[in-house]
C-alpha atoms as a PDB file:
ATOM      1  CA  UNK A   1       0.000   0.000   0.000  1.00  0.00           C
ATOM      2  CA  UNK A   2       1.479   3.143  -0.755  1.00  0.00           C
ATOM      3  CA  UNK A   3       0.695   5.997   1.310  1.00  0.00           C
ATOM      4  CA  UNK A   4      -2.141   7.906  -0.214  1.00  0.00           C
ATOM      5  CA  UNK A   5      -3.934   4.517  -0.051  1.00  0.00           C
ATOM      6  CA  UNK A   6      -2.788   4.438   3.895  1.00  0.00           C
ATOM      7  CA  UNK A   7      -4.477   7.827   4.151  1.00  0.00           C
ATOM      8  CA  UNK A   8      -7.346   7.247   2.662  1.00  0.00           C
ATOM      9  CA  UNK A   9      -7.960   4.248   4.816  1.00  0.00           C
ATOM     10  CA  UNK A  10      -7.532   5.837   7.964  1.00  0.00           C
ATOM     11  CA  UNK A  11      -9.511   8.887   6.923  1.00  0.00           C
ATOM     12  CA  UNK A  12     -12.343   6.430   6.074  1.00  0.00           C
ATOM     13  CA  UNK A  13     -12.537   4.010   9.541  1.00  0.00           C
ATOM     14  CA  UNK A  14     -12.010   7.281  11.577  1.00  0.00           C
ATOM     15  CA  UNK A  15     -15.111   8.940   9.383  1.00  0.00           C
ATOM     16  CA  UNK A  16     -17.147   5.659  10.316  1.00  0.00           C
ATOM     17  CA  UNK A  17     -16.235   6.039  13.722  1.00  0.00           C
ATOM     18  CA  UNK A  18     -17.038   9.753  13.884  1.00  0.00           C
ATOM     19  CA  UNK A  19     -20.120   9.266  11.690  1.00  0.00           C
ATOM     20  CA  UNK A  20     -21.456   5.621  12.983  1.00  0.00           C
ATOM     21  CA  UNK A  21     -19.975   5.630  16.954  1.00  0.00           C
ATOM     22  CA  UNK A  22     -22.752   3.119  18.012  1.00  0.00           C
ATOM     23  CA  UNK A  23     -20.861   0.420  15.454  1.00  0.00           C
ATOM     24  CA  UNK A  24     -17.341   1.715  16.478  1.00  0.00           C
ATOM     25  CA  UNK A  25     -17.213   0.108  19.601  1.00  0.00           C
ATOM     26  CA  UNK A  26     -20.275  -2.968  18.982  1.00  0.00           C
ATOM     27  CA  UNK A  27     -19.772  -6.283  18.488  1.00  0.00           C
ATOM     28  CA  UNK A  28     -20.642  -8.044  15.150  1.00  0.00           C
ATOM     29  CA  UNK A  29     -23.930  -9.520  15.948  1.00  0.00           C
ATOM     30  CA  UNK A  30     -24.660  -5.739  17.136  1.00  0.00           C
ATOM     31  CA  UNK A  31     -23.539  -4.191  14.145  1.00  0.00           C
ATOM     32  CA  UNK A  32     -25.744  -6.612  12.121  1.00  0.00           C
ATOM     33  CA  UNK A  33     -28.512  -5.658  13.977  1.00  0.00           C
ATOM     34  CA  UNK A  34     -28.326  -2.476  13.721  1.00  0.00           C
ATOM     35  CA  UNK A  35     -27.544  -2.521   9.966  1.00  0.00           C
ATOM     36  CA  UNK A  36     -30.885  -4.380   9.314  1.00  0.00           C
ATOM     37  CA  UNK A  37     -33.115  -2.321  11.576  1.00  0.00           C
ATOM     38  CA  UNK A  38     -31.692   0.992   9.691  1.00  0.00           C
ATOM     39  CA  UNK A  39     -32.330  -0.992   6.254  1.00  0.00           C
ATOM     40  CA  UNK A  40     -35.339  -2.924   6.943  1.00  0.00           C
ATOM     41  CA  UNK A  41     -36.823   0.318   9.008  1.00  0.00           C
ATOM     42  CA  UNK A  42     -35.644   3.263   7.146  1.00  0.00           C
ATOM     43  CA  UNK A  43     -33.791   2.341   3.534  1.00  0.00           C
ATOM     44  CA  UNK A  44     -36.377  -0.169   1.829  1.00  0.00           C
ATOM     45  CA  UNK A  45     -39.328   2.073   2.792  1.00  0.00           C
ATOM     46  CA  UNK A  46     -37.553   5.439   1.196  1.00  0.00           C
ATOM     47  CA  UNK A  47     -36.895   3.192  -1.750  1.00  0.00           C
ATOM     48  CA  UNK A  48     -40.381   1.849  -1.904  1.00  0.00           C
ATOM     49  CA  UNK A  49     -41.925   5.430  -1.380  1.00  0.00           C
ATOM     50  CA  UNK A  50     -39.396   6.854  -4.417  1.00  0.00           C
ATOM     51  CA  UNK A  51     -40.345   3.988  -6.559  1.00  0.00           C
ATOM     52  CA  UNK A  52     -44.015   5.007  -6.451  1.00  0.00           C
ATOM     53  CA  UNK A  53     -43.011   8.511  -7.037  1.00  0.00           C
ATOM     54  CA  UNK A  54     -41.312   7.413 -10.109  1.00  0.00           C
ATOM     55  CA  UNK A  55     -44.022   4.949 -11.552  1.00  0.00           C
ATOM     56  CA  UNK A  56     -46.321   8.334 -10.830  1.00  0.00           C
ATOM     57  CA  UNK A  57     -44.516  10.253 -12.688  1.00  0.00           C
ATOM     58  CA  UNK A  58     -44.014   7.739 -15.244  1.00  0.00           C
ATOM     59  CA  UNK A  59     -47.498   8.085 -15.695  1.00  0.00           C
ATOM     60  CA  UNK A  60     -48.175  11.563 -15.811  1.00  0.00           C
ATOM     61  CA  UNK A  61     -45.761  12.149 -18.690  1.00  0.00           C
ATOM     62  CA  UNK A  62     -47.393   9.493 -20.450  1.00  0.00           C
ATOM     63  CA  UNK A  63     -44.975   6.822 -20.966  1.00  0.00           C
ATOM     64  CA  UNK A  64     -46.169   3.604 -22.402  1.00  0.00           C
ATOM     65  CA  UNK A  65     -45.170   0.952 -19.687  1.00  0.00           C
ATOM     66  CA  UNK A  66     -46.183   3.033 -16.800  1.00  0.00           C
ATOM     67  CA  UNK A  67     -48.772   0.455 -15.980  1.00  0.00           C
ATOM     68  CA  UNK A  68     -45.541  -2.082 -15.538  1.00  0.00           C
ATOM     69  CA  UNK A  69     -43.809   0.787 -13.569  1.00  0.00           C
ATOM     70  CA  UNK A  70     -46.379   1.181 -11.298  1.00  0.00           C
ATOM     71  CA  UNK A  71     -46.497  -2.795 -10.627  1.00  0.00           C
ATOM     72  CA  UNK A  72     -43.792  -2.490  -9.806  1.00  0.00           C
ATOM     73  CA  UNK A  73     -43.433  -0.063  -8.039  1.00  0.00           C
ATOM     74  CA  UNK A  74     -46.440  -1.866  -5.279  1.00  0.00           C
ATOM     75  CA  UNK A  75     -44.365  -4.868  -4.876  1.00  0.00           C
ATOM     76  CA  UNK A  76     -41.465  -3.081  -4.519  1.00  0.00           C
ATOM     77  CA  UNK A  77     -43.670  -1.154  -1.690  1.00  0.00           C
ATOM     78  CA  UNK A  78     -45.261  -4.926  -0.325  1.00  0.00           C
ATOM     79  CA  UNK A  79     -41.699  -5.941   0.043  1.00  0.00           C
ATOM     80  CA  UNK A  80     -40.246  -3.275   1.007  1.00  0.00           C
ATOM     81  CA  UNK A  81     -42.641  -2.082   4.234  1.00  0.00           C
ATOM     82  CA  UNK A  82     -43.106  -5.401   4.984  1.00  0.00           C
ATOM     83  CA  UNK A  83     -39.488  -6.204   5.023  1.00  0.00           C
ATOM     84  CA  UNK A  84     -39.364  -6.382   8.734  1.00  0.00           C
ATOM     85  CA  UNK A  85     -42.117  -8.931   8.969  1.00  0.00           C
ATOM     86  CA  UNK A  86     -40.485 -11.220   6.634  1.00  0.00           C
ATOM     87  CA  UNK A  87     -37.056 -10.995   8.191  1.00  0.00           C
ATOM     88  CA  UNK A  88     -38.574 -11.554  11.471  1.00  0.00           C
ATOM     89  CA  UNK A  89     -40.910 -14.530  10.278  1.00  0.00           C
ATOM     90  CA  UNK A  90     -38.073 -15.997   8.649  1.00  0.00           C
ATOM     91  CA  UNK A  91     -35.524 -15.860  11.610  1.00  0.00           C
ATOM     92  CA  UNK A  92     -38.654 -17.328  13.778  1.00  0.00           C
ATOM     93  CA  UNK A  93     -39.281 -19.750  11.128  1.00  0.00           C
ATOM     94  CA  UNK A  94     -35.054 -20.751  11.192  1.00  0.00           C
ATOM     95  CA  UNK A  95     -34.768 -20.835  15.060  1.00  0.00           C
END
């Protein structure tokens, strides 16, 4: 490694740290579970909530498949708010 790369390592795990300090000091089943409540609570529904703004907007400009987009764009919204419930069904299911 030379040492910009060295740098730029260093500059990145200290930004984590500074930026994430509850996974800084967590274990690794901690960190996991706090990585899928953020994704599973916050990520998949903003995703699911832009998808249906894009399938609307799809529509409004008149674009041929916007029926698909929007089909899309509800199981994207199905999986993605209940994301939770399946993760937890399937870890109940598992155990």
């Amino acid at each position: 490694m030379n040492k910009i790369q060295m740098v730029l390592t260093l500059a990145i795990a200290v930004g984590i740290g500074v930026l994430f300090p509850d996974y800084a000091h967590a274990g690794l089943e901690t960190s996991l579970m706090g990585i899928k409540s953020k994704l599973t609570g916050v990520i998949l529904p903003l995703l699911s909530v832009i998808g249906i703004a894009i399938a609307g907007i799809s529509f409004f400009t008149g674009n041929p498949n916007a029926k698909q987009h929007i089909a899309y764009a509800i199981i994207g919204c199905i999986i993605g708010f209940g994301a939770q419930g399946i993760v937890d069904f399937i870890a109940q299911t598992v155990r």
